[in-house]
N, C-alpha and C. Protein backbone atom coordinates (compact mmCIF):
# COMPACT_ATOMS: atom_id res chain seq x y z
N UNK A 1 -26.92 2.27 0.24
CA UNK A 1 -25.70 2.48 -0.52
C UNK A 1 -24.72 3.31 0.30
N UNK A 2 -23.39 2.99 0.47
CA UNK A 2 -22.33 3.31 1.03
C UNK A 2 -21.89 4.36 0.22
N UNK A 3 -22.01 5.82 1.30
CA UNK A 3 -21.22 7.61 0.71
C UNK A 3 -19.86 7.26 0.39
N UNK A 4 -19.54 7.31 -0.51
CA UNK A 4 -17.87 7.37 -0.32
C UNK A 4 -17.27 9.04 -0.83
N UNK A 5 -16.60 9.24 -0.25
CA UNK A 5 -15.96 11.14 -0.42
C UNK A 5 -14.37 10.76 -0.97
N UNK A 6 -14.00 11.50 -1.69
CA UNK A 6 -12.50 11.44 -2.35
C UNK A 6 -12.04 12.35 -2.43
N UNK A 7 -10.93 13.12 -2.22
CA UNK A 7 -10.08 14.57 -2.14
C UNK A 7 -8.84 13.96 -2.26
N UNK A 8 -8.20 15.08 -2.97
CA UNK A 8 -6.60 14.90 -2.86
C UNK A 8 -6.04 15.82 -2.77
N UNK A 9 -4.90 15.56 -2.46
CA UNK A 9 -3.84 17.36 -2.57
C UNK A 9 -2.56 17.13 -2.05
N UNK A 10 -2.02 17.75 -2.26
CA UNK A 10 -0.42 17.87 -2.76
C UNK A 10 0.62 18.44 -1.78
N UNK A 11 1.69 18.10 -0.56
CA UNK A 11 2.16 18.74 0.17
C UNK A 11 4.13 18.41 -0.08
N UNK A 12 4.00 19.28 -0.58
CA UNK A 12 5.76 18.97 -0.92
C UNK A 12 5.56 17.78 -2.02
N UNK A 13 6.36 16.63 -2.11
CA UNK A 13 6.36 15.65 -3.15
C UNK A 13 5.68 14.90 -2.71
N UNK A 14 4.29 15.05 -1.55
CA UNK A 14 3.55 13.81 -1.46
C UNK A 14 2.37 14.27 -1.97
N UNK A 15 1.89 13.36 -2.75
CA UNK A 15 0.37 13.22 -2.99
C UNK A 15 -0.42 12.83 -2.16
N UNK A 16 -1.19 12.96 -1.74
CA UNK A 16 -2.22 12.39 -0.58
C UNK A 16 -3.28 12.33 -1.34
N UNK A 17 -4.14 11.08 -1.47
CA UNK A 17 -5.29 10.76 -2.00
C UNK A 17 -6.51 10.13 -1.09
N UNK A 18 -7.21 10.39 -0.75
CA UNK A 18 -8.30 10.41 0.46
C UNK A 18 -9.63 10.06 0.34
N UNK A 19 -10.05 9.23 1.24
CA UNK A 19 -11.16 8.07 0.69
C UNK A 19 -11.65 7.92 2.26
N UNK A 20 -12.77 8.71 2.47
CA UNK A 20 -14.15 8.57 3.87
C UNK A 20 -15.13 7.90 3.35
N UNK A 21 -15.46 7.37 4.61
CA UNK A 21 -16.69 7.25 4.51
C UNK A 21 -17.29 7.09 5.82
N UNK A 22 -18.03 6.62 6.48
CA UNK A 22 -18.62 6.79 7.54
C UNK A 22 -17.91 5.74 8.74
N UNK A 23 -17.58 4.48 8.01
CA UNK A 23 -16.49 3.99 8.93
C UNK A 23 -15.61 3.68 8.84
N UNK A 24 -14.76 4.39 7.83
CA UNK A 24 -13.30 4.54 7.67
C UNK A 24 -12.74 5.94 6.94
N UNK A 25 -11.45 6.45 6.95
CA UNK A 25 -10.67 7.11 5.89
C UNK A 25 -9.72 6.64 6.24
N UNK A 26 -9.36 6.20 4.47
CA UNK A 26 -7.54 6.29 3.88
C UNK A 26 -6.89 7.08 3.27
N UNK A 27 -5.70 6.79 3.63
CA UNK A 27 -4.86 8.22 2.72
C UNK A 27 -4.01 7.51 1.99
N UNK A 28 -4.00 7.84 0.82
CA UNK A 28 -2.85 7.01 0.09
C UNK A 28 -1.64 8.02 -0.23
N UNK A 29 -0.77 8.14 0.45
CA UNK A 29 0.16 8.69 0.26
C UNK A 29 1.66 8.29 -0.92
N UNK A 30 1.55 9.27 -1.63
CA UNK A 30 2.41 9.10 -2.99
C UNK A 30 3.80 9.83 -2.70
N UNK A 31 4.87 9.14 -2.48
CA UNK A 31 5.86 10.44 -1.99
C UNK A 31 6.71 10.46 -3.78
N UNK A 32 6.39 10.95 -4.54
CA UNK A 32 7.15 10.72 -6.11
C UNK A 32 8.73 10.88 -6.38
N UNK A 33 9.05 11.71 -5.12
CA UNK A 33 10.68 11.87 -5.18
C UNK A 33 10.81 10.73 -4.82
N UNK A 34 10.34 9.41 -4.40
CA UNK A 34 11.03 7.92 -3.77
C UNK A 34 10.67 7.13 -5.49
N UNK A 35 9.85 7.71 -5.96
CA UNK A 35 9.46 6.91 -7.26
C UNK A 35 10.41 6.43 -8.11
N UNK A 36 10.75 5.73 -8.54
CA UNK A 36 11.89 5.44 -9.44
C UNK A 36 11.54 4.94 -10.87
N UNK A 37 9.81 5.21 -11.11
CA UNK A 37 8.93 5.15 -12.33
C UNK A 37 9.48 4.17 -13.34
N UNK A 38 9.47 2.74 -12.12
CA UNK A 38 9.42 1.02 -12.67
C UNK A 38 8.36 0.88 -13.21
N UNK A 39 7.48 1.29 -13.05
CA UNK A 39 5.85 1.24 -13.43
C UNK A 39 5.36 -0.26 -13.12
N UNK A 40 6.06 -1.00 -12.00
CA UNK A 40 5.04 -1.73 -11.32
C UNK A 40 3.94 -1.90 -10.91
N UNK A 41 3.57 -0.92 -10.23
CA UNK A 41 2.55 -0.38 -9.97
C UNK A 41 1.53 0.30 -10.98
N UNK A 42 1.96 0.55 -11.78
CA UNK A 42 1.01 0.87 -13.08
C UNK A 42 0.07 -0.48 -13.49
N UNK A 43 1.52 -1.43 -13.90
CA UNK A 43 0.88 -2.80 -14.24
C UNK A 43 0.01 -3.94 -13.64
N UNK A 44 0.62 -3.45 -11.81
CA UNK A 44 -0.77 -4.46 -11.12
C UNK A 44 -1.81 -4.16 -10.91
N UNK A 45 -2.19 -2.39 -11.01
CA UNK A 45 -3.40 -1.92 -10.52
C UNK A 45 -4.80 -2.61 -11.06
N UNK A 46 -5.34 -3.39 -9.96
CA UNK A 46 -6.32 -4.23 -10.85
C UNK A 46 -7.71 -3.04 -11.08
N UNK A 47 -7.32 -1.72 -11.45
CA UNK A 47 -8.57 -0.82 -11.53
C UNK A 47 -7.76 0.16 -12.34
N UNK A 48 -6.76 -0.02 -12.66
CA UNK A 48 -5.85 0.87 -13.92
C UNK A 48 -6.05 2.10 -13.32
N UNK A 49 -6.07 2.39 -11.86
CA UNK A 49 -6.00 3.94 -11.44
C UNK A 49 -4.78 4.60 -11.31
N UNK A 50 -3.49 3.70 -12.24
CA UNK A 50 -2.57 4.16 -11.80
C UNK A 50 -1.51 4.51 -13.87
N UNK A 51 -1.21 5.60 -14.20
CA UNK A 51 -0.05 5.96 -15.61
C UNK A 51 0.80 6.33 -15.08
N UNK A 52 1.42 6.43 -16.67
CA UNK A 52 3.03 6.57 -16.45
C UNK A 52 2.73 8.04 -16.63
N UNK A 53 3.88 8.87 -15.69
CA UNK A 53 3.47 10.63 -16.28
C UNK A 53 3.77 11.69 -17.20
N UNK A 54 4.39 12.02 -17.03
CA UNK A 54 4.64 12.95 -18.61
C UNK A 54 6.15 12.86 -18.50
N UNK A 55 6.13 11.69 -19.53
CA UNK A 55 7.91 11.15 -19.78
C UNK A 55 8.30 12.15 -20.47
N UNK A 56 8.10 13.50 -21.67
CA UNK A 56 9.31 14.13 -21.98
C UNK A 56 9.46 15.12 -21.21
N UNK A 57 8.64 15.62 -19.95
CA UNK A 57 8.82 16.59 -18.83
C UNK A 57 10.07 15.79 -18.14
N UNK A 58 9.48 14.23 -17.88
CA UNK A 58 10.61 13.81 -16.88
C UNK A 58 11.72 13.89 -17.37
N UNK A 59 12.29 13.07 -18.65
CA UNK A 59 13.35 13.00 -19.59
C UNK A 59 13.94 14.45 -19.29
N UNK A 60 13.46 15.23 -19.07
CA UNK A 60 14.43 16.65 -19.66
C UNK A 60 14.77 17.38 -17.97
N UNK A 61 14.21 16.39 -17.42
CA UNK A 61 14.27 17.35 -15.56
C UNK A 61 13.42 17.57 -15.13
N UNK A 62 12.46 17.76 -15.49
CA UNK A 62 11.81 18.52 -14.51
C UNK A 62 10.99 17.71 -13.49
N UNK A 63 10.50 18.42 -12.60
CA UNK A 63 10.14 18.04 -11.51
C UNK A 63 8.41 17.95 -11.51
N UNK A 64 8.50 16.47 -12.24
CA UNK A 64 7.23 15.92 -12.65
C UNK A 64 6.99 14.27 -12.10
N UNK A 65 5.88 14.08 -11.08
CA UNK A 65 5.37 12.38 -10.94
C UNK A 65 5.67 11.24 -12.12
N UNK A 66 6.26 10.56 -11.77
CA UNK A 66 6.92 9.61 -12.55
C UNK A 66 5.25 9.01 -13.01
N UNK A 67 4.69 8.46 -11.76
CA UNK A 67 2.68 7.95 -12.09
C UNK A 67 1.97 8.97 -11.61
N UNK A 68 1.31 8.83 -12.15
CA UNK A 68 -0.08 9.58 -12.02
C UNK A 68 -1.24 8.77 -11.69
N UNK A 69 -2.24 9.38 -10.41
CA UNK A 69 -3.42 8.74 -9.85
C UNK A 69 -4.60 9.04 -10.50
N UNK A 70 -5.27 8.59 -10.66
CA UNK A 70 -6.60 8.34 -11.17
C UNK A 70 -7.68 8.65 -9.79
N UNK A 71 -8.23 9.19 -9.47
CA UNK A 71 -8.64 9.35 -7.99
C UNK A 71 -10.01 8.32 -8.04
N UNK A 72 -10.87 8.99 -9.07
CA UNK A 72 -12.19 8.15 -9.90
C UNK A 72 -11.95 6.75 -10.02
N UNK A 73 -10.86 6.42 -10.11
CA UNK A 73 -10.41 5.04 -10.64
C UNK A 73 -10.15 4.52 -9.38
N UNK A 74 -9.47 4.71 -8.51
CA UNK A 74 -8.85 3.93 -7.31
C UNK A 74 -9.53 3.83 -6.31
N UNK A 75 -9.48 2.37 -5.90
CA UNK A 75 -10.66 1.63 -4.92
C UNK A 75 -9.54 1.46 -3.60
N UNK A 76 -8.36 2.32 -3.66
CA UNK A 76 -7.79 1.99 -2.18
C UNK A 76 -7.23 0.42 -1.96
N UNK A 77 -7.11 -0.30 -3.03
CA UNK A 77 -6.76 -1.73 -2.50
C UNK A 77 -5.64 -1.63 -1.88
N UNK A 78 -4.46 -0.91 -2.24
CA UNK A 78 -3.43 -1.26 -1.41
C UNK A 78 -2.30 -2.14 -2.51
N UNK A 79 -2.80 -2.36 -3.68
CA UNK A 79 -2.15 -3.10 -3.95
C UNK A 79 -0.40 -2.26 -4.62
N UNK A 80 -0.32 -1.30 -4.88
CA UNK A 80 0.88 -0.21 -5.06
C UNK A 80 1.55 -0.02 -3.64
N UNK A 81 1.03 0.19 -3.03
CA UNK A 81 1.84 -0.20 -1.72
C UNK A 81 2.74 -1.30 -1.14
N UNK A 82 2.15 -2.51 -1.57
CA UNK A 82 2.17 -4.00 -1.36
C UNK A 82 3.42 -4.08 -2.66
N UNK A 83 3.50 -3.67 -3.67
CA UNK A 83 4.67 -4.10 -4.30
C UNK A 83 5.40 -3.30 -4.83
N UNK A 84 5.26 -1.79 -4.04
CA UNK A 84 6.33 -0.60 -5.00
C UNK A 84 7.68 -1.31 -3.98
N UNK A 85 8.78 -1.36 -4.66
CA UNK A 85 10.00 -1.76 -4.49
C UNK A 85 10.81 -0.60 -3.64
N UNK A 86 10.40 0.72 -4.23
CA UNK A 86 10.98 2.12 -3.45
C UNK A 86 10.60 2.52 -2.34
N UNK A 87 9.12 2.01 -2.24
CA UNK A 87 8.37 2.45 -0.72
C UNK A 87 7.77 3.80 -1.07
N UNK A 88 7.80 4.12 -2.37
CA UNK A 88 6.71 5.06 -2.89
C UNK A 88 5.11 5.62 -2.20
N UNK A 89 4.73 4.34 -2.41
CA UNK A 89 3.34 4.48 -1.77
C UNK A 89 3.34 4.12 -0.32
N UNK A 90 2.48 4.99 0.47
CA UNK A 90 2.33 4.11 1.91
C UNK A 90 0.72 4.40 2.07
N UNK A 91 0.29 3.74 2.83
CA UNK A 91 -1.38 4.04 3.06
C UNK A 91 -1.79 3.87 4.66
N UNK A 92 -2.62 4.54 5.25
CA UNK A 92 -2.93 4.67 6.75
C UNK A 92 -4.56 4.40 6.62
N UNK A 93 -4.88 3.54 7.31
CA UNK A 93 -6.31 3.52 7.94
C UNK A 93 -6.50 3.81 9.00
N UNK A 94 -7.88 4.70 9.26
CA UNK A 94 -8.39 5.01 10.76
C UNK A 94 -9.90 4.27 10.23
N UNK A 95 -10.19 3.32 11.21
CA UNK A 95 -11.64 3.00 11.61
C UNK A 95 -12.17 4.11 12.46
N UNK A 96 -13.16 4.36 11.64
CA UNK A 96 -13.96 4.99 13.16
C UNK A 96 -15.03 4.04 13.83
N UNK A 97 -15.23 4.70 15.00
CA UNK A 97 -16.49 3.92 15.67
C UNK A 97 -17.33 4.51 16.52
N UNK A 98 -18.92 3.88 15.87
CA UNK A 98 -19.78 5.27 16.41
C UNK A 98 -19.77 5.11 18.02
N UNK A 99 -20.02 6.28 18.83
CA UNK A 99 -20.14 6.41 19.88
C UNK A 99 -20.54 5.65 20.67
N UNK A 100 -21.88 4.52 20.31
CA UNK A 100 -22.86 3.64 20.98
C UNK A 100 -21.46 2.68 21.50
N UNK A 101 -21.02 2.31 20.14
CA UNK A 101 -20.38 1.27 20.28
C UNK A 101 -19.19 1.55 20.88
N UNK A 102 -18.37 2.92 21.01
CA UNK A 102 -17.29 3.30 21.81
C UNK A 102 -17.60 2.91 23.58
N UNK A 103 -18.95 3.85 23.94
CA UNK A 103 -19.34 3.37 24.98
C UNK A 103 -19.58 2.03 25.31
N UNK A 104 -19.63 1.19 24.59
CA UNK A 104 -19.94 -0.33 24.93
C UNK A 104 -18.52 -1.26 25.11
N UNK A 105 -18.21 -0.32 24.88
CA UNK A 105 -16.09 -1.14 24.87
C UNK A 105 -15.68 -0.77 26.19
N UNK A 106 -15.90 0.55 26.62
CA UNK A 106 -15.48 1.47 27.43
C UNK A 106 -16.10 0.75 28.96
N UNK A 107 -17.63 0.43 28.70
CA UNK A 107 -17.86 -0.57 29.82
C UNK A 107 -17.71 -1.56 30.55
N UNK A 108 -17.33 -2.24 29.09
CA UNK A 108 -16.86 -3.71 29.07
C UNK A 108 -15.38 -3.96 29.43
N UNK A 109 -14.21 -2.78 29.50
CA UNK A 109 -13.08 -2.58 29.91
C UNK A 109 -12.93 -2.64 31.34
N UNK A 110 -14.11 -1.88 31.93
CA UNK A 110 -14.25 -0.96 33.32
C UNK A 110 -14.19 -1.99 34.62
């Protein structure tokens, strides 16, 4: 069975939501000041890891996420990325690769 690790946290108006495992991490980055809380992205999430956020905070000003992440809920598809209209979401993959196999590239280059 595949470890999977999840963390998130908050740097200025981006959310960063974070997903390791042994041969990958993603970051799903939420920037909410680009949000324009169409709730597209609410409606395609095929894992509903994605609400609308606290509309009478927003309604009145304040400086509240239009959506809200589900961290438990979200499998990283990508799919909020793929159709936020604002460019809200962006997401980065790093593969890793174990050493054996770094060295075996590294030879095969040489």
């Amino acid at each position: 069975m595949m470890e999977i690790e999840k963390d998130m946290e908050v740097e200025g108006s981006h959310i960063l939501a974070k997903q390791r495992t042994k041969e990958s991490e993603k970051i799903l980055d939420y920037d909410y000041k680009k949000c324009a809380g169409c709730s597209i992205c609410v409606a395609i999430c095929p894992k509903k890891a994605l609400q609308e956020g606290p509309l009478m905070e927003i309604a009145k000003g304040l400086d509240a996420p239009p959506v809200l992440l589900d961290l438990d809920q979200c499998v990283f598809c990508g799919m909020c990325v793929n159709f936020c209209p604002m460019k809200a979401f962006s997401m980065s993959v790093r593969e890793k690769t174990s050493e054996p196999e770094a060295a075996e590239a590294a030879e095969a280059n040489a």
